[in-house]
N, C-alpha and C. Protein backbone atom coordinates (compact mmCIF):
# COMPACT_ATOMS: atom_id res chain seq x y z
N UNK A 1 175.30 87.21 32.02
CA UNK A 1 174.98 88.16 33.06
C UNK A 1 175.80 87.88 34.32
N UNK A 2 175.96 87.25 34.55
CA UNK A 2 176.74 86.22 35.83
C UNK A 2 178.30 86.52 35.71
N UNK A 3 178.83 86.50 34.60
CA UNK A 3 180.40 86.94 34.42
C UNK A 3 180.08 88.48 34.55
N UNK A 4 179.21 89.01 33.62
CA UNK A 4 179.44 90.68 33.77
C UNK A 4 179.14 91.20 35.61
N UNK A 5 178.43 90.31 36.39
CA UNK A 5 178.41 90.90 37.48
C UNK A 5 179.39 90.25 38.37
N UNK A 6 179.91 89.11 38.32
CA UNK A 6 180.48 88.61 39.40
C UNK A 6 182.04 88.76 38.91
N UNK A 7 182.55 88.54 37.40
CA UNK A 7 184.00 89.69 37.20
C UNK A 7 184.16 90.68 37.71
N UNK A 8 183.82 91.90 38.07
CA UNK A 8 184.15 92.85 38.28
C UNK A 8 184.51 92.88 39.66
N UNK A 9 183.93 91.93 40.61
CA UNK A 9 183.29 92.09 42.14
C UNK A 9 184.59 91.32 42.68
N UNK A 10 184.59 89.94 41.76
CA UNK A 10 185.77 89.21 42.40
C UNK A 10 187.20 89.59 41.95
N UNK A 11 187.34 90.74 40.94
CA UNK A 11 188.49 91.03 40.41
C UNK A 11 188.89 91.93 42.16
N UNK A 12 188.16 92.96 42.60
CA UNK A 12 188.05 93.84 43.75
C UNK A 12 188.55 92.91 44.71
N UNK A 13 187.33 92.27 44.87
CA UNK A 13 188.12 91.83 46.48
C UNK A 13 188.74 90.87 46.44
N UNK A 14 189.29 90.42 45.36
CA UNK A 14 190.76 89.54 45.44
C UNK A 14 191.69 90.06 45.45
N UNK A 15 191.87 90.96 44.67
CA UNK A 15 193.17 92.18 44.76
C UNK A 15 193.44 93.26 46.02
N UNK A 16 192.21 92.99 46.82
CA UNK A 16 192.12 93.64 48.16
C UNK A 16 192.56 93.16 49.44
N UNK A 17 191.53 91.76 49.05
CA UNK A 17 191.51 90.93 50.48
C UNK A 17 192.77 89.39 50.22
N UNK A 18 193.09 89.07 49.24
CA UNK A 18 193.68 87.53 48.79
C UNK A 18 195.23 87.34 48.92
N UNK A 19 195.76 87.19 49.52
CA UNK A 19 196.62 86.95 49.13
C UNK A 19 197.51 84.90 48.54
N UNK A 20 198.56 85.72 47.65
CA UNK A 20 198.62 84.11 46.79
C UNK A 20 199.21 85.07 45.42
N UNK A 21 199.90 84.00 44.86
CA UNK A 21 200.89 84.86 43.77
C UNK A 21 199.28 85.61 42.32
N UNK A 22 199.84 85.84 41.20
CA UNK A 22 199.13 86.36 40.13
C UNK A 22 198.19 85.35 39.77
N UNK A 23 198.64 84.23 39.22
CA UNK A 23 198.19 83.18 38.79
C UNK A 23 196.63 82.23 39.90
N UNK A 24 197.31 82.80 41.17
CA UNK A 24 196.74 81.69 42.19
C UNK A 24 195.23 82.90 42.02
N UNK A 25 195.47 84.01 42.04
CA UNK A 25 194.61 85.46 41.89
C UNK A 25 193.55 85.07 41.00
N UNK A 26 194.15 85.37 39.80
CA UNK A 26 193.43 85.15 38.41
C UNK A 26 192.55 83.79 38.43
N UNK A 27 192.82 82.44 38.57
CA UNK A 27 192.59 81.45 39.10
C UNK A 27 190.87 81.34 39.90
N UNK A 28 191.60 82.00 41.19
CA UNK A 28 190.54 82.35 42.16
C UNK A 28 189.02 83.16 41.47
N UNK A 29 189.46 84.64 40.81
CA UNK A 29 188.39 85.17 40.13
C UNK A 29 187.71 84.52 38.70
N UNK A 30 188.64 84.02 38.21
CA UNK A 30 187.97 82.86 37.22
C UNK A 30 187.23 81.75 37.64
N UNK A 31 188.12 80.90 38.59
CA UNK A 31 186.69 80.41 39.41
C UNK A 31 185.29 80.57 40.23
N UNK A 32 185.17 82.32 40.53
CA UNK A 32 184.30 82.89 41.08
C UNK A 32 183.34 83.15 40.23
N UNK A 33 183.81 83.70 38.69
CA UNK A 33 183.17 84.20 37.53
C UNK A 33 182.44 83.03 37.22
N UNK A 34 183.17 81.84 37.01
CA UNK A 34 182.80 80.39 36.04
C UNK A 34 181.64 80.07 37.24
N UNK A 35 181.38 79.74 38.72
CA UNK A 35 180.51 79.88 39.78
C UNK A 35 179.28 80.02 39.11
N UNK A 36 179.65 81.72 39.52
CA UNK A 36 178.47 82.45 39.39
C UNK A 36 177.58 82.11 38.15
N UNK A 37 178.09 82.38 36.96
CA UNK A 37 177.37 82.34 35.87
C UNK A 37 176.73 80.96 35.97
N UNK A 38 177.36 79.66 36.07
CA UNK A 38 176.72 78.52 36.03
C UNK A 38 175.31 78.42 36.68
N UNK A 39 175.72 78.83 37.93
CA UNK A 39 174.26 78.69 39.13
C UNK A 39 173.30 79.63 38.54
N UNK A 40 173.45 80.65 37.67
CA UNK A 40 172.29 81.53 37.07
C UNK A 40 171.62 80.74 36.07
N UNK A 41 172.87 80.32 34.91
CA UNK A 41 172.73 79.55 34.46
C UNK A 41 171.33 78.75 34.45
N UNK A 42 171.71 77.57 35.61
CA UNK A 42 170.79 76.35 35.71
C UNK A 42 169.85 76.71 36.50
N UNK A 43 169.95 77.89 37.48
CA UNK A 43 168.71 77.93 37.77
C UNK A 43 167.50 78.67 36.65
N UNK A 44 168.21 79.51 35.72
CA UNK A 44 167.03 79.79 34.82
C UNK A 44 166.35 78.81 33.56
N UNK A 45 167.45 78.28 33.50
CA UNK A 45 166.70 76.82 32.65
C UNK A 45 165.74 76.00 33.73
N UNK A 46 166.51 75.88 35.06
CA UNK A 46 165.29 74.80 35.87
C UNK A 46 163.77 75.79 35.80
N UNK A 47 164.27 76.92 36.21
CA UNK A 47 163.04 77.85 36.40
C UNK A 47 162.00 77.85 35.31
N UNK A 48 162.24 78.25 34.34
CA UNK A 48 161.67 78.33 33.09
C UNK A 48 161.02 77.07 32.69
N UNK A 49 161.99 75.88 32.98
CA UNK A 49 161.47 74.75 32.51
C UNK A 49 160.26 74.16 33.35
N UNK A 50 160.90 74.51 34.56
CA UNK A 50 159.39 74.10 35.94
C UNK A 50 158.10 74.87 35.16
N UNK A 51 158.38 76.22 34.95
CA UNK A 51 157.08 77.14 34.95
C UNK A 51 156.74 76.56 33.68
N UNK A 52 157.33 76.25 32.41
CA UNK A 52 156.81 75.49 31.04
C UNK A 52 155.46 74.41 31.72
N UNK A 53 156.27 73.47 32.09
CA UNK A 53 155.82 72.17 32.62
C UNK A 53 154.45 72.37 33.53
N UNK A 54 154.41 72.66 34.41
CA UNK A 54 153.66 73.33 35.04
C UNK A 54 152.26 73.97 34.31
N UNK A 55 152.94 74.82 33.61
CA UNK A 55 152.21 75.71 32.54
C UNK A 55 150.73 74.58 31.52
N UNK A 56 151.55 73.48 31.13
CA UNK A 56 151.06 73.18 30.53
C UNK A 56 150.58 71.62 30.90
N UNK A 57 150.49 71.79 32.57
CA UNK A 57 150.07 70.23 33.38
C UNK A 57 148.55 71.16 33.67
N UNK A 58 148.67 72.08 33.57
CA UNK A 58 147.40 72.83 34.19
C UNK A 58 146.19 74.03 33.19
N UNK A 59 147.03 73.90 32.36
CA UNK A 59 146.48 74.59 30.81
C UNK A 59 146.59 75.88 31.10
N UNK A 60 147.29 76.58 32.14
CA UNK A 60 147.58 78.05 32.10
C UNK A 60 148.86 78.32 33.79
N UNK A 61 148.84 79.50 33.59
CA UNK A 61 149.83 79.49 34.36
C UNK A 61 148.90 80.43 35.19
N UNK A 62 149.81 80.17 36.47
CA UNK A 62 148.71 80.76 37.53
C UNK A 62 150.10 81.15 38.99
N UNK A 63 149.89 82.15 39.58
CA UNK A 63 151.20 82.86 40.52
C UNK A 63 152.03 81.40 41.27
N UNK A 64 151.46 80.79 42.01
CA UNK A 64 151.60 80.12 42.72
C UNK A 64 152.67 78.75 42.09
N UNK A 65 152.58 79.09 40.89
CA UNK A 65 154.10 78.37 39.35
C UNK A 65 154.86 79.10 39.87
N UNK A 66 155.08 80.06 39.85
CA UNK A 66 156.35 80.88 39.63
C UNK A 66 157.18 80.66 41.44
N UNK A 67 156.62 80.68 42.43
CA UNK A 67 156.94 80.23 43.67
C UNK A 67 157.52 78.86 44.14
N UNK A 68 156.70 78.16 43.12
CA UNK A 68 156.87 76.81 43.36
C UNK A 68 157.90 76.37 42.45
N UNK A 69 158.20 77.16 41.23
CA UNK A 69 159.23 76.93 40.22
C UNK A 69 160.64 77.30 40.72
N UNK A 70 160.54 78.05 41.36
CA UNK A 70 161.64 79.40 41.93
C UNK A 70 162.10 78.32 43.22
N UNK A 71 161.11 78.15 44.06
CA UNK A 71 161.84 77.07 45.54
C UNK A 71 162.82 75.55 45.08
N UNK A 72 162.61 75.46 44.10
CA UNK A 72 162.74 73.87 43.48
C UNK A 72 163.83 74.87 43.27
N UNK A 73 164.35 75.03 41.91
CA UNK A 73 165.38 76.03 41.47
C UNK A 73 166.29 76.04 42.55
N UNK A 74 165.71 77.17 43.25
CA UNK A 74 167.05 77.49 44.68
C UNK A 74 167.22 76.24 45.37
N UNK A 75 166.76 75.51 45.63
CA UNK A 75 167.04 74.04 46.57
C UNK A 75 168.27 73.38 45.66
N UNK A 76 167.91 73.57 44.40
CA UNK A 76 168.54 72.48 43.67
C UNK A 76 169.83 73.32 43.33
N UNK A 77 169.79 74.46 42.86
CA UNK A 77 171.17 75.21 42.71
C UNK A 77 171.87 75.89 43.73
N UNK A 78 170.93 76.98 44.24
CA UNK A 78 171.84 77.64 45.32
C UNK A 78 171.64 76.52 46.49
N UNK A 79 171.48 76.01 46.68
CA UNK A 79 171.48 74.85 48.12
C UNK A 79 172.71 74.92 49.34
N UNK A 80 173.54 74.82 48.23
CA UNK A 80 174.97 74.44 48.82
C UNK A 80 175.34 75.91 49.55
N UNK A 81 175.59 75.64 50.71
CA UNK A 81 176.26 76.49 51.42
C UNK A 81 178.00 77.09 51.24
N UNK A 82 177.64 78.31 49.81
CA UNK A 82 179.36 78.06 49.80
C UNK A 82 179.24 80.08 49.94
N UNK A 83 180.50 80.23 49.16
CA UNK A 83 180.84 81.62 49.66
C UNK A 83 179.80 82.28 48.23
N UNK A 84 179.92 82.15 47.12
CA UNK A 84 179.07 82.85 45.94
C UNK A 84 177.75 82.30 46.39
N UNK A 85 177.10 81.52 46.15
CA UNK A 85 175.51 81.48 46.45
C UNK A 85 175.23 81.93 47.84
N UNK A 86 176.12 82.12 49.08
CA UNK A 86 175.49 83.38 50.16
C UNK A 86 175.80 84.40 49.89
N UNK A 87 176.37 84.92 49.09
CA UNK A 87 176.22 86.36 48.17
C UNK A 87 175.48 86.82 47.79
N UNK A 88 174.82 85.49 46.53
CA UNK A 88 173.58 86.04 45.93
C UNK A 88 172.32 85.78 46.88
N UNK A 89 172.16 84.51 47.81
CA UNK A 89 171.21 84.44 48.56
C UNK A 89 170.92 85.96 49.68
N UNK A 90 171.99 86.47 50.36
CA UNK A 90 172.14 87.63 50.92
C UNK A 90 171.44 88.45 50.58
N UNK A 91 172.19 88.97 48.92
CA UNK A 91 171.78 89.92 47.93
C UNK A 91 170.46 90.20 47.84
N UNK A 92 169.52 88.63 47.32
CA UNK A 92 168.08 88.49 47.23
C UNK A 92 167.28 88.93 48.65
N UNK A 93 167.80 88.36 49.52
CA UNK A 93 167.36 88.44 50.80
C UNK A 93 166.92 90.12 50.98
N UNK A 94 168.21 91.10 50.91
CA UNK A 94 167.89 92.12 51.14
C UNK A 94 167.11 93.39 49.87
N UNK A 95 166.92 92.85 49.04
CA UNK A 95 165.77 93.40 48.27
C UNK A 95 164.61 92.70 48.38
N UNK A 96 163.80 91.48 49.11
CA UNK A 96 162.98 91.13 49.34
C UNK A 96 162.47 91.82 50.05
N UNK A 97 163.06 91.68 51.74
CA UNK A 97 162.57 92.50 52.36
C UNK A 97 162.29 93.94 52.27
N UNK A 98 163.43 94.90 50.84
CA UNK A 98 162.44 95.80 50.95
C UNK A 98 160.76 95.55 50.02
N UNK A 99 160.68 94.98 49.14
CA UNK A 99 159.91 94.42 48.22
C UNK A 99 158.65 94.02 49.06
N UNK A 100 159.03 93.37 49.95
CA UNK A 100 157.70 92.97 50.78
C UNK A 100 157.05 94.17 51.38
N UNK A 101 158.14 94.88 52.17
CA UNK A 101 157.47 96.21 53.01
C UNK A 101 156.77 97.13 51.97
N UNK A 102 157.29 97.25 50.54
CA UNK A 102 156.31 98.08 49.30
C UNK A 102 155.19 97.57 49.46
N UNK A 103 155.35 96.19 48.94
CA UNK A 103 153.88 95.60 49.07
C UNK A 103 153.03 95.44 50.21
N UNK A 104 153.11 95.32 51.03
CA UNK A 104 152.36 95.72 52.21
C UNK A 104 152.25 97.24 52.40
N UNK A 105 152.51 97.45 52.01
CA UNK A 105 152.11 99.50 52.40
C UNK A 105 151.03 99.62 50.66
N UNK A 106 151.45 98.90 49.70
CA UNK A 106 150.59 99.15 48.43
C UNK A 106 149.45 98.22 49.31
N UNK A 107 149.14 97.23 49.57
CA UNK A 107 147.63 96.59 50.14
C UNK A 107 147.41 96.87 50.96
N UNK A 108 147.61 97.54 51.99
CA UNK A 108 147.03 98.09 52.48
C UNK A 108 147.37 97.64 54.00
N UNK A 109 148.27 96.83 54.21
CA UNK A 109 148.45 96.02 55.20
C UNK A 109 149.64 96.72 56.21
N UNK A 110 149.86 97.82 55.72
CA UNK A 110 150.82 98.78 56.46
C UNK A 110 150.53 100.17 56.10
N UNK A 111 150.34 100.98 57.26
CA UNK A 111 149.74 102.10 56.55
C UNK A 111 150.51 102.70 55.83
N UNK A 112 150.70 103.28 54.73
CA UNK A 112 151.56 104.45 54.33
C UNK A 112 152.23 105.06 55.11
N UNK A 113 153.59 105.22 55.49
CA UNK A 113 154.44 105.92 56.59
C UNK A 113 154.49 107.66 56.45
N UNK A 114 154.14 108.21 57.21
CA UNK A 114 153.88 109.92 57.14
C UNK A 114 155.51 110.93 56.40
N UNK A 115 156.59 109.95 57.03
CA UNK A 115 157.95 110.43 56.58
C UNK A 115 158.97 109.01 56.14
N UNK A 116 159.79 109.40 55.45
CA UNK A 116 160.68 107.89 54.72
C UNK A 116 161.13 107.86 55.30
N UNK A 117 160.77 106.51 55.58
CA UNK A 117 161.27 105.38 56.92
C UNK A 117 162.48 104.90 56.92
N UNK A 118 163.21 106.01 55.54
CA UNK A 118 164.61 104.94 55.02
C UNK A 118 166.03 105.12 56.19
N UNK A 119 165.50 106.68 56.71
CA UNK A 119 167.03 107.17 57.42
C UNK A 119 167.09 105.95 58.94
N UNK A 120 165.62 105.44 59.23
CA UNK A 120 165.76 104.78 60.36
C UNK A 120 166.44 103.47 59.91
N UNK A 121 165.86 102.69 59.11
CA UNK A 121 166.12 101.81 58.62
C UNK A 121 167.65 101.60 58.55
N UNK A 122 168.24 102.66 57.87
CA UNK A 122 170.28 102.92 57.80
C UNK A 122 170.38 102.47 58.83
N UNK A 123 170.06 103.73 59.81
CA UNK A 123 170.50 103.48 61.48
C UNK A 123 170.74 102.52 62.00
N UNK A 124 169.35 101.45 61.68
CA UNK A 124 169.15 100.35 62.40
C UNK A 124 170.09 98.93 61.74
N UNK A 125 170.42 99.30 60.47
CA UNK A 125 171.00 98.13 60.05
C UNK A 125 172.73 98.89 60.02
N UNK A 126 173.07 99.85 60.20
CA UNK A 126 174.43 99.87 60.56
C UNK A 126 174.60 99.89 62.02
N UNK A 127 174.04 100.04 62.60
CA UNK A 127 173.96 99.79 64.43
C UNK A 127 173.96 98.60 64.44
N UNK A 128 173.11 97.80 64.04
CA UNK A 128 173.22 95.94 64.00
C UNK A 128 174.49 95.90 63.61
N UNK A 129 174.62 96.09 62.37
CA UNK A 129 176.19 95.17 61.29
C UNK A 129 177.47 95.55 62.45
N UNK A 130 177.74 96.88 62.88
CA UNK A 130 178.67 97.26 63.49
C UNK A 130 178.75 96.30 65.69
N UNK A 131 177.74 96.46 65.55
CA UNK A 131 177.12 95.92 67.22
C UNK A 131 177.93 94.26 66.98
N UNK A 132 177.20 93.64 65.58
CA UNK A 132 177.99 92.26 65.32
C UNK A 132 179.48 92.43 64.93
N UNK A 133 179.94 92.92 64.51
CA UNK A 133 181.03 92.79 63.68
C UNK A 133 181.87 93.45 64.94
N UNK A 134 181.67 94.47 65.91
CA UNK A 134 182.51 94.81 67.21
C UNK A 134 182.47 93.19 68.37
N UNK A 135 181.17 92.68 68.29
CA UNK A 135 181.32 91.80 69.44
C UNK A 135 180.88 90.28 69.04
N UNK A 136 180.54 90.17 67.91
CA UNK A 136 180.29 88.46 67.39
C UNK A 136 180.94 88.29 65.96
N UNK A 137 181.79 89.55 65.99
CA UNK A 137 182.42 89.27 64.12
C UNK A 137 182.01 87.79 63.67
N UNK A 138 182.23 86.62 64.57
CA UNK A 138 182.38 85.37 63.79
C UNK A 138 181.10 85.04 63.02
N UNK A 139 179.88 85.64 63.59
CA UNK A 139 178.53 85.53 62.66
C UNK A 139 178.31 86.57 61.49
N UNK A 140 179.55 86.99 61.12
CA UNK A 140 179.08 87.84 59.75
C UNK A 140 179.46 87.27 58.65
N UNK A 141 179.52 87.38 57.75
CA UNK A 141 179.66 86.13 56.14
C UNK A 141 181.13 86.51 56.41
N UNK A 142 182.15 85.62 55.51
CA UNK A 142 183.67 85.97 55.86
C UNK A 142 184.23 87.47 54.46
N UNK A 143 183.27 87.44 53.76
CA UNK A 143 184.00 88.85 53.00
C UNK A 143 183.63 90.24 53.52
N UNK A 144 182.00 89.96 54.66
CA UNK A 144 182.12 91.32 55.37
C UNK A 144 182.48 91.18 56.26
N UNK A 145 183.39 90.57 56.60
CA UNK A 145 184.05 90.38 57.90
C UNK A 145 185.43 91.24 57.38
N UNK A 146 185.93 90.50 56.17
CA UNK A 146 187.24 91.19 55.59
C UNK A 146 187.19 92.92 55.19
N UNK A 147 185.86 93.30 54.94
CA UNK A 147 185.61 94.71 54.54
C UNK A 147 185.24 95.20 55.63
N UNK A 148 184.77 95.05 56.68
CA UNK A 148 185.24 95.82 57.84
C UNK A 148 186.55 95.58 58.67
N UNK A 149 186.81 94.51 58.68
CA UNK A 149 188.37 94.34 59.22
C UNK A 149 189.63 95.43 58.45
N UNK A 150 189.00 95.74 57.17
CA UNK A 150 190.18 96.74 56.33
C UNK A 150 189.80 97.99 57.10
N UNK A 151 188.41 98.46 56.81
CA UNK A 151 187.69 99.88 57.46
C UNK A 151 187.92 100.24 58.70
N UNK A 152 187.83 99.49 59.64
CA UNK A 152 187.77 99.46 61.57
C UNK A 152 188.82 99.01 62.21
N UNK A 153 189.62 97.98 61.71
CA UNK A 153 190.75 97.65 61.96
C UNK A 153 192.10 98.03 61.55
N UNK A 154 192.24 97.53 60.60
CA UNK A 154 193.50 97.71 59.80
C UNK A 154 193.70 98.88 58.84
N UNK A 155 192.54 100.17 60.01
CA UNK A 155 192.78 101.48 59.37
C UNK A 155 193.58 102.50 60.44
N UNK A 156 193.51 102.05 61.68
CA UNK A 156 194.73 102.42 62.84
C UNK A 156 195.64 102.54 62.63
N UNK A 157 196.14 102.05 61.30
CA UNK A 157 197.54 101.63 61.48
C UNK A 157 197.86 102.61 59.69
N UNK A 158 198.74 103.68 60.08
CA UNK A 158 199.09 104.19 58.48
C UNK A 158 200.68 104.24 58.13
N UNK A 159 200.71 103.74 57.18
CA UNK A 159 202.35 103.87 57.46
C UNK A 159 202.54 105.00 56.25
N UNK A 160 202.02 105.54 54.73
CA UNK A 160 202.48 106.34 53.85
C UNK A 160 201.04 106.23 53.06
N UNK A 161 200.74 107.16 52.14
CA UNK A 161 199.81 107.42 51.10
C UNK A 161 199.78 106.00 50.58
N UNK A 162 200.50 104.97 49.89
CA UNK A 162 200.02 103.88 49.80
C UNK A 162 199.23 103.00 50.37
N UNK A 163 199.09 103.39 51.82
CA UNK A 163 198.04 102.76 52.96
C UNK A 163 196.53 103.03 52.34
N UNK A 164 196.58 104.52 52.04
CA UNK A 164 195.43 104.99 51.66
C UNK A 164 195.05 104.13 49.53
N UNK A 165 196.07 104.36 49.27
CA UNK A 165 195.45 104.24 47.54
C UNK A 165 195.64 102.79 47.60
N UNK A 166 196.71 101.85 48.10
CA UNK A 166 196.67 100.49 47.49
C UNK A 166 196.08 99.31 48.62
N UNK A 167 196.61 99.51 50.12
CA UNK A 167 196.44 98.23 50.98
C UNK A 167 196.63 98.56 52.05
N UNK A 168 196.42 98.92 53.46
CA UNK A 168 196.53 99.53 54.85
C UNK A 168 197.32 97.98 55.31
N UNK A 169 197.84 96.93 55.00
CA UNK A 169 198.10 95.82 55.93
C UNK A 169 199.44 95.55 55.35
N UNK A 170 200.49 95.71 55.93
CA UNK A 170 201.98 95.52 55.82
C UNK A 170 202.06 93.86 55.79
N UNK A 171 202.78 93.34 54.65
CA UNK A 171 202.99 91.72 54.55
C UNK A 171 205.03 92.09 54.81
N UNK A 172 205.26 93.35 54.40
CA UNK A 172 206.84 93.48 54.83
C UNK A 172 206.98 94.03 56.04
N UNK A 173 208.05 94.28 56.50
CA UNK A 173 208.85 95.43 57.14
C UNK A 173 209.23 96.50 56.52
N UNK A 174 208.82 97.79 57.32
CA UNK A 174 209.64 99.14 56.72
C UNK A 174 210.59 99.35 57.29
């Protein structure tokens, strides 16, 4: 699962954002692929194996396994502060929070919203991303830093239809 999602992603923005000959390329996304999959990898064996263990220190399994299986897991795999596990940590991050706001509107702990709350929500998180990325770029992860630096920046500048289909950033002279 880990190669089928993280091949495709690092083939993109290496060929976008990387520069470094073919080899140094290929290299790079093979090491991104081999990453990813590992850390899924071991965290679903740790996971599984916690919740086993667990399972059967207590003669049944009960929610409060799966939390406690899952924190151990991420400490021990995603821990490390590198560029793929704040991807996926990110990733998780932002389907939690919507996940939580479901569940609090299903118990009751938020009322049901009268209209979808989603168009504010856009607003508010492209007004943030853009507010940072115009005046603290340095606090945004470094690949959305590079995907708006292509979009906002290094879209001023056009030199021919190749700007548009392959790369907006001149490494020659025309």
């Amino acid at each position: 699962y880990g190669a089928k999602i993280r091949a495709p992603h690092a083939l993109v923005m290496t060929l976008l954002f990387k520069s470094g000959s073919l080899r140094e390329k290929l290299k790079s996304i093979a090491q991104a692929t081999y990453t990813h999959s590992r850390n899924l990898a071991y965290f679903v064996f740790t996971y599984k194996g916690l919740m086993e263990l667990q399972s059967r220190l207590q003669g049944k399994k009960i929610p409060f396994h799966s939390f406690f299986a899952a924190c151990i897991g991420g400490w021990l795999v995603f821990g490390e502060n590198n560029p793929i596990n704040s991807q996926i940590i990110m990733y998780l991050l932002s389907r939690i929070l919507f996940g939580l706001s479901r569940l609090a509107v299903e118990k009751g702990y938020v009322p049901q919203p009268k209209q979808d709350p989603f168009p504010l929500v856009a607003a508010l998180v492209w007004g943030t991303v853009l507010w940072l990325f115009e005046y603290h770029r340095q606090t945004l992860q470094p690949s959305l830093q590079s995907s708006m630096t292509y979009l906002y920046d290094d879209s001023n500048v056009w030199h021919d239809l190749s700007d548009f289909l392959i790369y907006n950033k001149r490494t020659d002279s025309k």
